[in-house]
C-alpha atoms as a PDB file:
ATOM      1  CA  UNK A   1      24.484  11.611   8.722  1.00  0.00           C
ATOM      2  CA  UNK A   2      25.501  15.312   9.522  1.00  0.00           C
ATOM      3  CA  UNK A   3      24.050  18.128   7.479  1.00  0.00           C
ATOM      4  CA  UNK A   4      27.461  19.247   6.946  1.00  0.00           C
ATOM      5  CA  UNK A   5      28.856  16.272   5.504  1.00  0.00           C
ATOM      6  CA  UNK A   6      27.261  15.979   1.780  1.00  0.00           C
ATOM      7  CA  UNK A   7      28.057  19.921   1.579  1.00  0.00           C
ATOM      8  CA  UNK A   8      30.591  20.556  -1.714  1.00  0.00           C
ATOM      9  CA  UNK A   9      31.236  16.576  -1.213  1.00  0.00           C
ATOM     10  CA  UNK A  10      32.200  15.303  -4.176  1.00  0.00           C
ATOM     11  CA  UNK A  11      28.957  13.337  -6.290  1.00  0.00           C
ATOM     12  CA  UNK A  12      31.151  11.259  -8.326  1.00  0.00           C
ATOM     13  CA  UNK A  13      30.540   8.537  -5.673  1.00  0.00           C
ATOM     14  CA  UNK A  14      26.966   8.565  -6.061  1.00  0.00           C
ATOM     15  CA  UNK A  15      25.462   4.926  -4.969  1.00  0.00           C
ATOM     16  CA  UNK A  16      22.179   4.093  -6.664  1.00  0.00           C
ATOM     17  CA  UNK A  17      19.913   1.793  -5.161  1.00  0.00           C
ATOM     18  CA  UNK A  18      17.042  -0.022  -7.133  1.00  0.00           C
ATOM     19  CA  UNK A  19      13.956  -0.096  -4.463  1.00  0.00           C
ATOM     20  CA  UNK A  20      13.338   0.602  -1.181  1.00  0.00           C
ATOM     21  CA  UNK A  21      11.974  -1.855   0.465  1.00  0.00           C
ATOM     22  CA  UNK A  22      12.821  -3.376   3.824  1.00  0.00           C
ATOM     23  CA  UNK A  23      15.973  -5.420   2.544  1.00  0.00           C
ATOM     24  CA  UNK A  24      17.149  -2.746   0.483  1.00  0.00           C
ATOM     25  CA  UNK A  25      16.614   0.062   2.873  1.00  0.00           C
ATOM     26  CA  UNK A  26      18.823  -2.074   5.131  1.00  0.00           C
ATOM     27  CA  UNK A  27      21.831  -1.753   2.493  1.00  0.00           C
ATOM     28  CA  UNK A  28      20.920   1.906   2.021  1.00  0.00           C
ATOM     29  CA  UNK A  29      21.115   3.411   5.457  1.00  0.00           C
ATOM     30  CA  UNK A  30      23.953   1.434   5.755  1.00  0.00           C
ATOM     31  CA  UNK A  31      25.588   2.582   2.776  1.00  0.00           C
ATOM     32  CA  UNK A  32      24.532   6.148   4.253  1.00  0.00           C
ATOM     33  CA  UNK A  33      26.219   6.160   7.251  1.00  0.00           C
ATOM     34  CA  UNK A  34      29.135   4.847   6.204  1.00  0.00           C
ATOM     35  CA  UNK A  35      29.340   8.592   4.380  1.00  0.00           C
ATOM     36  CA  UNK A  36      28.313   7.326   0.557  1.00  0.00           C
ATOM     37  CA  UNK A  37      25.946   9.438  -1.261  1.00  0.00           C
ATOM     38  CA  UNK A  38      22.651   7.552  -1.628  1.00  0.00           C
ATOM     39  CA  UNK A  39      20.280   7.798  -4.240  1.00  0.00           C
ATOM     40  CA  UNK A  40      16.846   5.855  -4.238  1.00  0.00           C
ATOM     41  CA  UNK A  41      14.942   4.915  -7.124  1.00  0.00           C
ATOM     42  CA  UNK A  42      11.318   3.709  -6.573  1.00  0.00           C
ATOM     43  CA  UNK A  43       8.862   2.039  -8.921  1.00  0.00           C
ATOM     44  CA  UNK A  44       5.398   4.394  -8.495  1.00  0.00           C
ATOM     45  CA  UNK A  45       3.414   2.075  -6.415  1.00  0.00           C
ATOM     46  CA  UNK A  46       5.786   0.384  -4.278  1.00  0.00           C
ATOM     47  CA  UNK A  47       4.241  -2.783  -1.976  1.00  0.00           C
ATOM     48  CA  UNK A  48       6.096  -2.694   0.661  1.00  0.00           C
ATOM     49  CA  UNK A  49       4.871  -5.044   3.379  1.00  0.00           C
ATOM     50  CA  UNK A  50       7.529  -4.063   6.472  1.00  0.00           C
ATOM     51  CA  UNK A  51       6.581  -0.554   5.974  1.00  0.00           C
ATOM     52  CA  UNK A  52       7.732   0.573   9.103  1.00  0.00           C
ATOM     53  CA  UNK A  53      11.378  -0.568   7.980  1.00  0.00           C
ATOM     54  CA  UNK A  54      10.946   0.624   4.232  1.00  0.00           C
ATOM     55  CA  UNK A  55      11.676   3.709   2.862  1.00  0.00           C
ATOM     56  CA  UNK A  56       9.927   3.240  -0.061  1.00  0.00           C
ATOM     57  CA  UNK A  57       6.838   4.854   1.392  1.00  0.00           C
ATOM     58  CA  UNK A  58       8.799   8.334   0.909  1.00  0.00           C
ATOM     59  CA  UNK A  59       6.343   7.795  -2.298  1.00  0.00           C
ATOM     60  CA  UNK A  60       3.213   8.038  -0.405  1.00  0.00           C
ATOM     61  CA  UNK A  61       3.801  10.445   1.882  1.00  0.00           C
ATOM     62  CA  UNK A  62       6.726  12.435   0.703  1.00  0.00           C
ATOM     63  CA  UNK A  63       9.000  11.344   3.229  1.00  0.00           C
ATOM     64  CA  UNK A  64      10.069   8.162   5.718  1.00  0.00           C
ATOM     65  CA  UNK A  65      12.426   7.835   8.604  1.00  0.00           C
ATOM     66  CA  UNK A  66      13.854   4.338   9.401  1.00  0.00           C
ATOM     67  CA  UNK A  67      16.282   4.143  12.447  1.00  0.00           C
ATOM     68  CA  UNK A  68      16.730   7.825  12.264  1.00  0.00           C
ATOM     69  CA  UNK A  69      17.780   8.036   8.835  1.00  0.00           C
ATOM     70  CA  UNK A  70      15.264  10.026   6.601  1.00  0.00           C
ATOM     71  CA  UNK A  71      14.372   9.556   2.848  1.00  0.00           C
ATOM     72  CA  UNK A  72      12.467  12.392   1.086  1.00  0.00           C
ATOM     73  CA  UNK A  73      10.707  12.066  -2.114  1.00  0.00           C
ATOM     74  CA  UNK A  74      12.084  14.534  -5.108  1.00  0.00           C
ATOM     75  CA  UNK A  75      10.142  15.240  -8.301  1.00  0.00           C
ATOM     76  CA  UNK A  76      13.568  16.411 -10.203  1.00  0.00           C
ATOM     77  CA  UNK A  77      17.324  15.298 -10.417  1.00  0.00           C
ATOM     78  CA  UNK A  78      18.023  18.760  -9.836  1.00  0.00           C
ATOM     79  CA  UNK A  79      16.806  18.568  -6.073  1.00  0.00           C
ATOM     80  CA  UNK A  80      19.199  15.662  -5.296  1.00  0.00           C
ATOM     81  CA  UNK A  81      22.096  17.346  -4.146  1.00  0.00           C
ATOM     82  CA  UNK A  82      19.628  19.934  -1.777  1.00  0.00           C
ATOM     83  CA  UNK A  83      18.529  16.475   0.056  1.00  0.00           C
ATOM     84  CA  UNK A  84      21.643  14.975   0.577  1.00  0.00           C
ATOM     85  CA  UNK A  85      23.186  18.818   1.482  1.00  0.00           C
ATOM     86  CA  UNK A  86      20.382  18.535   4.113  1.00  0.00           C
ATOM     87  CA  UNK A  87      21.661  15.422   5.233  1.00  0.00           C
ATOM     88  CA  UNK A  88      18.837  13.087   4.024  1.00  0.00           C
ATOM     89  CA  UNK A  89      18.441  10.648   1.559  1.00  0.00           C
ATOM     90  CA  UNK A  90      16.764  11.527  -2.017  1.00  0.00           C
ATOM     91  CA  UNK A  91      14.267   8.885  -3.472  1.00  0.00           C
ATOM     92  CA  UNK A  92      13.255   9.116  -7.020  1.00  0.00           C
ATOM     93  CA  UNK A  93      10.105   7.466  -8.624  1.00  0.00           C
ATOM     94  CA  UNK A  94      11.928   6.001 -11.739  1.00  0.00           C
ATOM     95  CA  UNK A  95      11.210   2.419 -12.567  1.00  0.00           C
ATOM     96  CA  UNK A  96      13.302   2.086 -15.165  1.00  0.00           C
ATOM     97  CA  UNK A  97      16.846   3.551 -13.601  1.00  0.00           C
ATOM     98  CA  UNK A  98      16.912   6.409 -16.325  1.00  0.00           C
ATOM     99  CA  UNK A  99      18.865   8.173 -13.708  1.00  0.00           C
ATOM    100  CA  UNK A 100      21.587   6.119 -13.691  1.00  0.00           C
ATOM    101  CA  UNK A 101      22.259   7.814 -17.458  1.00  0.00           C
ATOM    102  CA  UNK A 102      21.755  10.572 -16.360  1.00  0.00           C
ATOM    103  CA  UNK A 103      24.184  11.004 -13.573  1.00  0.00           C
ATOM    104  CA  UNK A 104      26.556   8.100 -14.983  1.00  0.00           C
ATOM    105  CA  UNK A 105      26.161   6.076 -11.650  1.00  0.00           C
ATOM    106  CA  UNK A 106      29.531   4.206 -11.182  1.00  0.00           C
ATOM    107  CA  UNK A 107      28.057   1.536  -8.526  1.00  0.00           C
ATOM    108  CA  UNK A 108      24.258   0.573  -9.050  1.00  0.00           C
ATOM    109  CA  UNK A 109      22.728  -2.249  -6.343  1.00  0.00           C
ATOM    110  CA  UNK A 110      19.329  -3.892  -7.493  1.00  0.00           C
ATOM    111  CA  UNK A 111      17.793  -4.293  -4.443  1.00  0.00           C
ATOM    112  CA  UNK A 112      14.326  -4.956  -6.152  1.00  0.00           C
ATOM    113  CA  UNK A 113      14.361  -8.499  -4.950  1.00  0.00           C
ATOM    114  CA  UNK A 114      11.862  -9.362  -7.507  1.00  0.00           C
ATOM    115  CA  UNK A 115      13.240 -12.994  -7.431  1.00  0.00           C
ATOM    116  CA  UNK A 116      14.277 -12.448 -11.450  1.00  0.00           C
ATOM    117  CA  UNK A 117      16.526  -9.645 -13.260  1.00  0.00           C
ATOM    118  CA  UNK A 118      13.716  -6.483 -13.964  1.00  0.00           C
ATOM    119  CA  UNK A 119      16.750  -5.032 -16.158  1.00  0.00           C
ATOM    120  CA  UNK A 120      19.811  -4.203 -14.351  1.00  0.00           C
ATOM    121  CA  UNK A 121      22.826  -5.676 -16.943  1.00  0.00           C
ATOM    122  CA  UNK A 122      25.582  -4.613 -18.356  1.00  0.00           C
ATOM    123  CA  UNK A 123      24.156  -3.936 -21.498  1.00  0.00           C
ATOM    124  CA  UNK A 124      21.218  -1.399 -19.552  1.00  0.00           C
ATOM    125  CA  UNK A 125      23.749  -0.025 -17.563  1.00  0.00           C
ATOM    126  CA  UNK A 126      27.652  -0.024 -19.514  1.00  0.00           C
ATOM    127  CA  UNK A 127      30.068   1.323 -17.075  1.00  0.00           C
ATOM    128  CA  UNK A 128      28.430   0.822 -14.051  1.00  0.00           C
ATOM    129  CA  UNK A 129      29.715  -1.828 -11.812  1.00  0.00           C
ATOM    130  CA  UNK A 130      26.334  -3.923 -10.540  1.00  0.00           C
ATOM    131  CA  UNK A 131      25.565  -5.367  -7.531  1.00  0.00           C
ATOM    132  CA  UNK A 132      22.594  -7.386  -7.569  1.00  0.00           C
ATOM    133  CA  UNK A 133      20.352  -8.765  -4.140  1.00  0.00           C
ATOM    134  CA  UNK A 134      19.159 -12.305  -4.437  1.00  0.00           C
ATOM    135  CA  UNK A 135      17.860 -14.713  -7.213  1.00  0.00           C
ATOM    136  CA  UNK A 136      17.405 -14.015 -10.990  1.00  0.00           C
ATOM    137  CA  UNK A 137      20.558 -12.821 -11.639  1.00  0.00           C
ATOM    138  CA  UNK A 138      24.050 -14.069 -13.074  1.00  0.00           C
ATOM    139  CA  UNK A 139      27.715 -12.661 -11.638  1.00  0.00           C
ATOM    140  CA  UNK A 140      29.447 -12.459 -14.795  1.00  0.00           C
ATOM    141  CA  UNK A 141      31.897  -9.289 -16.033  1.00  0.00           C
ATOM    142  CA  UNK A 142      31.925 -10.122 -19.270  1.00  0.00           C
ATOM    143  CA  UNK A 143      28.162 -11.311 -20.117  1.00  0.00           C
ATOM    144  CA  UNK A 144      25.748  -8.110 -21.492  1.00  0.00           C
ATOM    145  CA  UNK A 145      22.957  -9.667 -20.127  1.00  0.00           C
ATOM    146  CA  UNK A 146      24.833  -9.794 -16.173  1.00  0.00           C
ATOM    147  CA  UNK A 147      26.687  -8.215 -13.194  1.00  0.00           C
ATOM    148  CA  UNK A 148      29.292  -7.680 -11.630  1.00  0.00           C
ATOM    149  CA  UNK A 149      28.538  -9.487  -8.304  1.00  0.00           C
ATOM    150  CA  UNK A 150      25.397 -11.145  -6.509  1.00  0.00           C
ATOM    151  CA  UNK A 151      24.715 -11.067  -2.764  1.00  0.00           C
ATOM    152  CA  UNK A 152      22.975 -14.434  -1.554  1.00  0.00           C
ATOM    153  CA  UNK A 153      19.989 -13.402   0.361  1.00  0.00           C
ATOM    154  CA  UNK A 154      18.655 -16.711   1.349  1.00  0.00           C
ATOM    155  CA  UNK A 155      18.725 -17.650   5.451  1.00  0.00           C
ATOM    156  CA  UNK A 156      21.205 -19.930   6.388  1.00  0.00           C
ATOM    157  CA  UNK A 157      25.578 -20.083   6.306  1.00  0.00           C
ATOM    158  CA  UNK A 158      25.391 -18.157   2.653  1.00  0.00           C
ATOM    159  CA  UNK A 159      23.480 -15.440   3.935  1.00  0.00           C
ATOM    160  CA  UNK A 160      25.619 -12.136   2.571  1.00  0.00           C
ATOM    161  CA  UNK A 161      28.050 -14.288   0.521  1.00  0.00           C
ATOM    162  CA  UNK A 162      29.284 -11.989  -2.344  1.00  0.00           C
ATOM    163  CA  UNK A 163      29.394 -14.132  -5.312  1.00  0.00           C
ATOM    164  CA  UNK A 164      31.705 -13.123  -8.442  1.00  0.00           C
ATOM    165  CA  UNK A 165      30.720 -15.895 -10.830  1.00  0.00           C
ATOM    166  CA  UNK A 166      27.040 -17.606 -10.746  1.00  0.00           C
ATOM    167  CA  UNK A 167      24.111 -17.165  -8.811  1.00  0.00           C
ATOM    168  CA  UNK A 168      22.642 -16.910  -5.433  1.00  0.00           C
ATOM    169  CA  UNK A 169      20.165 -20.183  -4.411  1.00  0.00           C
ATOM    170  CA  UNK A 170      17.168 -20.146  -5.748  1.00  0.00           C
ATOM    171  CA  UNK A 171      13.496 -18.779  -4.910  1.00  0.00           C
ATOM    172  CA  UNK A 172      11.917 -21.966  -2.269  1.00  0.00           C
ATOM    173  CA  UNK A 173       8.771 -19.933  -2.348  1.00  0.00           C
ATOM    174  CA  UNK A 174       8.804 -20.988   1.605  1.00  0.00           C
ATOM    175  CA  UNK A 175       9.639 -18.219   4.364  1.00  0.00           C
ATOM    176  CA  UNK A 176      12.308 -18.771   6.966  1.00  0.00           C
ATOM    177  CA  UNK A 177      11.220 -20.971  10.240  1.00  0.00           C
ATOM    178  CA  UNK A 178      10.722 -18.449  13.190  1.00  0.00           C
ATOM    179  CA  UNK A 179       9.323 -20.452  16.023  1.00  0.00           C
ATOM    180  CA  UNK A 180       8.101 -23.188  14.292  1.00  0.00           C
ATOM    181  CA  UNK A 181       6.669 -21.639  11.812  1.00  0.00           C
ATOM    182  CA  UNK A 182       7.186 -21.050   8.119  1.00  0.00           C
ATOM    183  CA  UNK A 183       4.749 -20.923   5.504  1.00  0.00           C
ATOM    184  CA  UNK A 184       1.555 -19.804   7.828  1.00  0.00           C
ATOM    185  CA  UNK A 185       3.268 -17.109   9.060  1.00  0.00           C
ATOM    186  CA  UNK A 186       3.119 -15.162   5.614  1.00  0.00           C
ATOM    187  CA  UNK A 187      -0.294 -14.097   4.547  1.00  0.00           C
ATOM    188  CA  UNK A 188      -1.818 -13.689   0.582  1.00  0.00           C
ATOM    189  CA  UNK A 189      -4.826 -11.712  -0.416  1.00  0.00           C
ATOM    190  CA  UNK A 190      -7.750 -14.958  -1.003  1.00  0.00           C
ATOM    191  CA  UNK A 191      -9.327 -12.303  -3.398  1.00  0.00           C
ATOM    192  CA  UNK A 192      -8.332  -9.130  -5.795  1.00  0.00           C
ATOM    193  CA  UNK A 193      -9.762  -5.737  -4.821  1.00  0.00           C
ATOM    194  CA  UNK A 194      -8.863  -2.716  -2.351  1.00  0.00           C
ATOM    195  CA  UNK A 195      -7.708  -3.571   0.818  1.00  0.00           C
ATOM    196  CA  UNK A 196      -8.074  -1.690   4.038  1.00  0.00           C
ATOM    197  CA  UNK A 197      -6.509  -2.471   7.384  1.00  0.00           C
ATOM    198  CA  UNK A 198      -8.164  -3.216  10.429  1.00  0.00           C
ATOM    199  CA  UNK A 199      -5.197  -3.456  12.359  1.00  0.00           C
ATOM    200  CA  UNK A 200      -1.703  -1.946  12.220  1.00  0.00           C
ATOM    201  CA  UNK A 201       1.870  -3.179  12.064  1.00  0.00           C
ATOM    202  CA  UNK A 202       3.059  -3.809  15.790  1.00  0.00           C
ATOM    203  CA  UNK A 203      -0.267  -5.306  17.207  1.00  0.00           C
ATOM    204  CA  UNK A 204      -0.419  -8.398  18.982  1.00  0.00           C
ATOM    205  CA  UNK A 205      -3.312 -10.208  17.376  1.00  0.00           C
ATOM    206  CA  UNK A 206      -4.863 -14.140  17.817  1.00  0.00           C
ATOM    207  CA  UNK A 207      -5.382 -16.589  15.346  1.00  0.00           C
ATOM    208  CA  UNK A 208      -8.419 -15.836  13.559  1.00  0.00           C
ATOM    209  CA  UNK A 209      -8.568 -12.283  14.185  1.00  0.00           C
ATOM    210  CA  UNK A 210      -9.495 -10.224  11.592  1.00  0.00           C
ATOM    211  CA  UNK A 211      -6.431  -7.846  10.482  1.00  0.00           C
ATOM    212  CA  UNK A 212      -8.010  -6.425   7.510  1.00  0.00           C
ATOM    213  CA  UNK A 213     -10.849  -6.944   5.007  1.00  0.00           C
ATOM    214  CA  UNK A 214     -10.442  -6.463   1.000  1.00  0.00           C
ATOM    215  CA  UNK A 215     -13.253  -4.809  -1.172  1.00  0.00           C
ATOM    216  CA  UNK A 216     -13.677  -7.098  -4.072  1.00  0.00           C
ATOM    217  CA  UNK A 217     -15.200  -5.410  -7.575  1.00  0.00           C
ATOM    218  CA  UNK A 218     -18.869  -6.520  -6.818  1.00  0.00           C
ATOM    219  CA  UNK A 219     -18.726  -4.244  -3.106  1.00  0.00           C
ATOM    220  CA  UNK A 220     -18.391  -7.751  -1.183  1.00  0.00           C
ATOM    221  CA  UNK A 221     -16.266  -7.761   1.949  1.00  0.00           C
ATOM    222  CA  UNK A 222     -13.849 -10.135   2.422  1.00  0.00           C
ATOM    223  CA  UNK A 223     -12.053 -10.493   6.140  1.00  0.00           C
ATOM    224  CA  UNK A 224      -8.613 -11.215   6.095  1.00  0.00           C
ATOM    225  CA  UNK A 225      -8.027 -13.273   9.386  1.00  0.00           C
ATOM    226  CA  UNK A 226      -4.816 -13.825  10.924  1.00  0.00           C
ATOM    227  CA  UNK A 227      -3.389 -16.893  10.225  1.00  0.00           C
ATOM    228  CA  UNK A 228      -1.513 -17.145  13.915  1.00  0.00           C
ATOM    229  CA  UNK A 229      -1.070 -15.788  16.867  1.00  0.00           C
ATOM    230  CA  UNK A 230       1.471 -13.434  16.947  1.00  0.00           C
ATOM    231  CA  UNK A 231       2.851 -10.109  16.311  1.00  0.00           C
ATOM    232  CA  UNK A 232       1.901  -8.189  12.697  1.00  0.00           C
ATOM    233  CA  UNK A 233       5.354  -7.378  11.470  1.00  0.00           C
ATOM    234  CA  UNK A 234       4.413  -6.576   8.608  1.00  0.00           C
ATOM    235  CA  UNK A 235       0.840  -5.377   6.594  1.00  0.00           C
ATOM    236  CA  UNK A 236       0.672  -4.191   3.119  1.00  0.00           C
ATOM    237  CA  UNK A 237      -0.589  -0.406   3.016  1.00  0.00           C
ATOM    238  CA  UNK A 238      -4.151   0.717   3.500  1.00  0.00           C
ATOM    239  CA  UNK A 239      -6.425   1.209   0.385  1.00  0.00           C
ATOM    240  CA  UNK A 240      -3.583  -0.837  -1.803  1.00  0.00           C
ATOM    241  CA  UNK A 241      -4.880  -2.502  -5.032  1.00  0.00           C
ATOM    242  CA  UNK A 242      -4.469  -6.315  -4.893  1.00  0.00           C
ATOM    243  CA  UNK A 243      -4.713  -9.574  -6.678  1.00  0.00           C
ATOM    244  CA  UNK A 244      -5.349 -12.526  -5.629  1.00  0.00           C
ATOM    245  CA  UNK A 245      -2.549 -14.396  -4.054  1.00  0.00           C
ATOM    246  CA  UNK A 246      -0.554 -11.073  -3.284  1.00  0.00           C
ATOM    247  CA  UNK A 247       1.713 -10.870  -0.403  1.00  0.00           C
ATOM    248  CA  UNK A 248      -0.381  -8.647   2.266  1.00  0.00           C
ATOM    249  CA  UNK A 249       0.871  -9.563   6.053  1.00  0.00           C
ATOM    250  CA  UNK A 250       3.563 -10.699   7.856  1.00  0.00           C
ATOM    251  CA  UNK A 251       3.392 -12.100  10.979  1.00  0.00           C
ATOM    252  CA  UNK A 252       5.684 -13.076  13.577  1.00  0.00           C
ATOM    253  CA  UNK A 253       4.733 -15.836  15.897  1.00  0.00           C
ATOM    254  CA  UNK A 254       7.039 -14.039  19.278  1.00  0.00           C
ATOM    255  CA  UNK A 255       4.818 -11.692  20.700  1.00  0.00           C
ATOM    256  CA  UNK A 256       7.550 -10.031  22.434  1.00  0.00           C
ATOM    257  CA  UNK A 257       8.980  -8.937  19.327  1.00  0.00           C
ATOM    258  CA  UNK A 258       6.770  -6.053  18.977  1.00  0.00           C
ATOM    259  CA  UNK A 259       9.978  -3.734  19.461  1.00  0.00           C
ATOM    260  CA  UNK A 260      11.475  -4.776  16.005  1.00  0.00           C
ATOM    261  CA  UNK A 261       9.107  -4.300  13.987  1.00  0.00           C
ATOM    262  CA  UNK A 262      10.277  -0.805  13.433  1.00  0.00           C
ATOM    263  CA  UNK A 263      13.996  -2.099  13.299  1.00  0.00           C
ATOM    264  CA  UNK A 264      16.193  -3.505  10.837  1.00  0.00           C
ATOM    265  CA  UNK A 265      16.613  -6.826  10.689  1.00  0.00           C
ATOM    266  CA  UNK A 266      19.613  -9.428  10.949  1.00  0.00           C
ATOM    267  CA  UNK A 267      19.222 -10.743   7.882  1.00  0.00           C
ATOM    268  CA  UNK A 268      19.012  -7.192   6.173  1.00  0.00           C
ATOM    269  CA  UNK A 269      22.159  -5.856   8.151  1.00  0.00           C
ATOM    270  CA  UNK A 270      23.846  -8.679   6.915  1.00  0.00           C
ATOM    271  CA  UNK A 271      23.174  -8.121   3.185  1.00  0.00           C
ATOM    272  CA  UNK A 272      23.945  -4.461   3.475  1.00  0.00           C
ATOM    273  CA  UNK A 273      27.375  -5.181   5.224  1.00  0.00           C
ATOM    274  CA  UNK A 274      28.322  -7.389   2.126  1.00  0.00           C
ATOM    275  CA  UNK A 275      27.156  -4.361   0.067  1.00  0.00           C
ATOM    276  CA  UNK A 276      29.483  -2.222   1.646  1.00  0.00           C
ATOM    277  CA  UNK A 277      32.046  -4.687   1.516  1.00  0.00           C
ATOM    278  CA  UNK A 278      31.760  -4.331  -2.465  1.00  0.00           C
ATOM    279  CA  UNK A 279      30.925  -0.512  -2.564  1.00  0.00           C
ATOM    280  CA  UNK A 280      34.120   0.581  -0.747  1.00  0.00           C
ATOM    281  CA  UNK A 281      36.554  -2.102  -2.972  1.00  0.00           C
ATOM    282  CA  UNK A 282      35.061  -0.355  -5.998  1.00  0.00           C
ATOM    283  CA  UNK A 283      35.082   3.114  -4.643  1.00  0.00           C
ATOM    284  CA  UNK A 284      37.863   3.510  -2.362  1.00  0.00           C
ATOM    285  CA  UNK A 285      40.420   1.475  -4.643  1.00  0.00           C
ATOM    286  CA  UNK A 286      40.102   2.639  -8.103  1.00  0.00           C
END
């Protein structure tokens, strides 16, 4: 987005987007080049495991670029409208959306994809239309404890469906089929502690190989080997706290898609299209 264009633009039209993650930073860039002021709100540890896709990381580091689009990291409301003037995206570390209060946010997306509702409803957030990403939530106007609209999220003929009344399918707990392969192609910590990588997102690695080990509480080691040969698409950050049975690596089995690992994916173009869908019927015709 040019420099130029948030300059003396008019706020009022303010988007808010709960989490950056890889699906969500798909609706947000989106959402940003289509000339909608973005704002991010980030939970203070995010886990991210697509990190090269997520903006999220902004957190860690201060800043992340995804596709060209940059999000920076601001400690204050008060520096949102510098970011955007400098054509970049703010993210704020607010868990809660106390933001949305603040600035009296007339579209908020929940793009936490938590699988269940962390708080976005009508009675958190009274005058702001919701859009909600995914399972846990109910489309409903008129119910305190709802939104306005859900976006289905599962693979399949659904995938992107805006739904004004119900709710998107249901958590499988099983990971899309790419290549024949479903279930092994997602990887969970066999042990809590602090992991560290051994290898980073983009490397071709064989079944077996180690990708990164996790120090458990008593100083023991304990490898995390890939569970297939393939690509790591995604790896959950270096020197991240985690539990046992938490989501750590990604991998796809094509080895030739080593180019999109730093890309954003089908599926999340096609949930941030639906977004925008919604965004500009609220925005542009009211």
């Amino acid at each position: 987005m040019s420099k130029e264009y948030f300059k003396n633009h008019d706020l009022s039209s303010i988007v808010v987007v709960r989490g950056g993650g890889d699906i969500a930073t798909g609706t947000i860039v989106r959402l940003f080049r289509a000339g909608f002021p973005v704002l991010v709100l980030e939970s203070g540890h995010p886990s991210a495991i697509r990190r090269l896709v997520a903006l999220c990381e902004a957190v860690y580091d201060g800043s992340a670029k995804v596709e060209g689009e940059e999000a920076v990291r601001i400690r204050d409301l008060s520096e949102m409208e510098e970011v955007l003037s400098s054509g970049k995206i703010p993210l704020f570390v607010d868990p809660e959306g106390e933001a949305i209060h603040s600035l009296h946010s007339r579209v908020v997306v929940d793009a936490i994809l938590a699988k269940k509702n962390l708080g976005t409803t009508h009675k958190a957030f009274p005058g702001s239309y919701l859009i909600a990403l995914g399972p846990g939530f109910t489309a409903n106007p008129s119910d305190p404890e709802g939104v306005d609209c859900v976006i289905e999220t599962m693979r399949g003929h659904n995938l992107g469906r805006v739904i004004y009344n119900g709710q998107a399918l249901a958590n499988t707990g099983v990971p899309g089929i790419i290549a024949g392969h479903g279930a092994d192609r997602v990887m969970h910590a066999k042990a809590a502690g602090i992991l560290t990588d051994v290898k980073k997102i983009g490397d071709v690695v064989k079944e077996g190989e180690t990708i990164a080990e996790i120090r458990t509480e008593d100083g023991s080691l304990v490898p995390v080997p890939a569970s297939l040969t393939g690509v790591i698409r995604g790896l959950i950050r270096s020197g991240f706290p985690v539990t046992e049975g938490f989501k750590i690596a990604d991998i796809d089995p094509r080895k030739e898609q080593v180019k999109n690992c730093s890309t954003i994916s089908d599926k999340s173009r096609a949930i941030a299209g639906s977004v925008l869908e919604v965004v500009c019927r609220v925005l542009l015709n009211s």
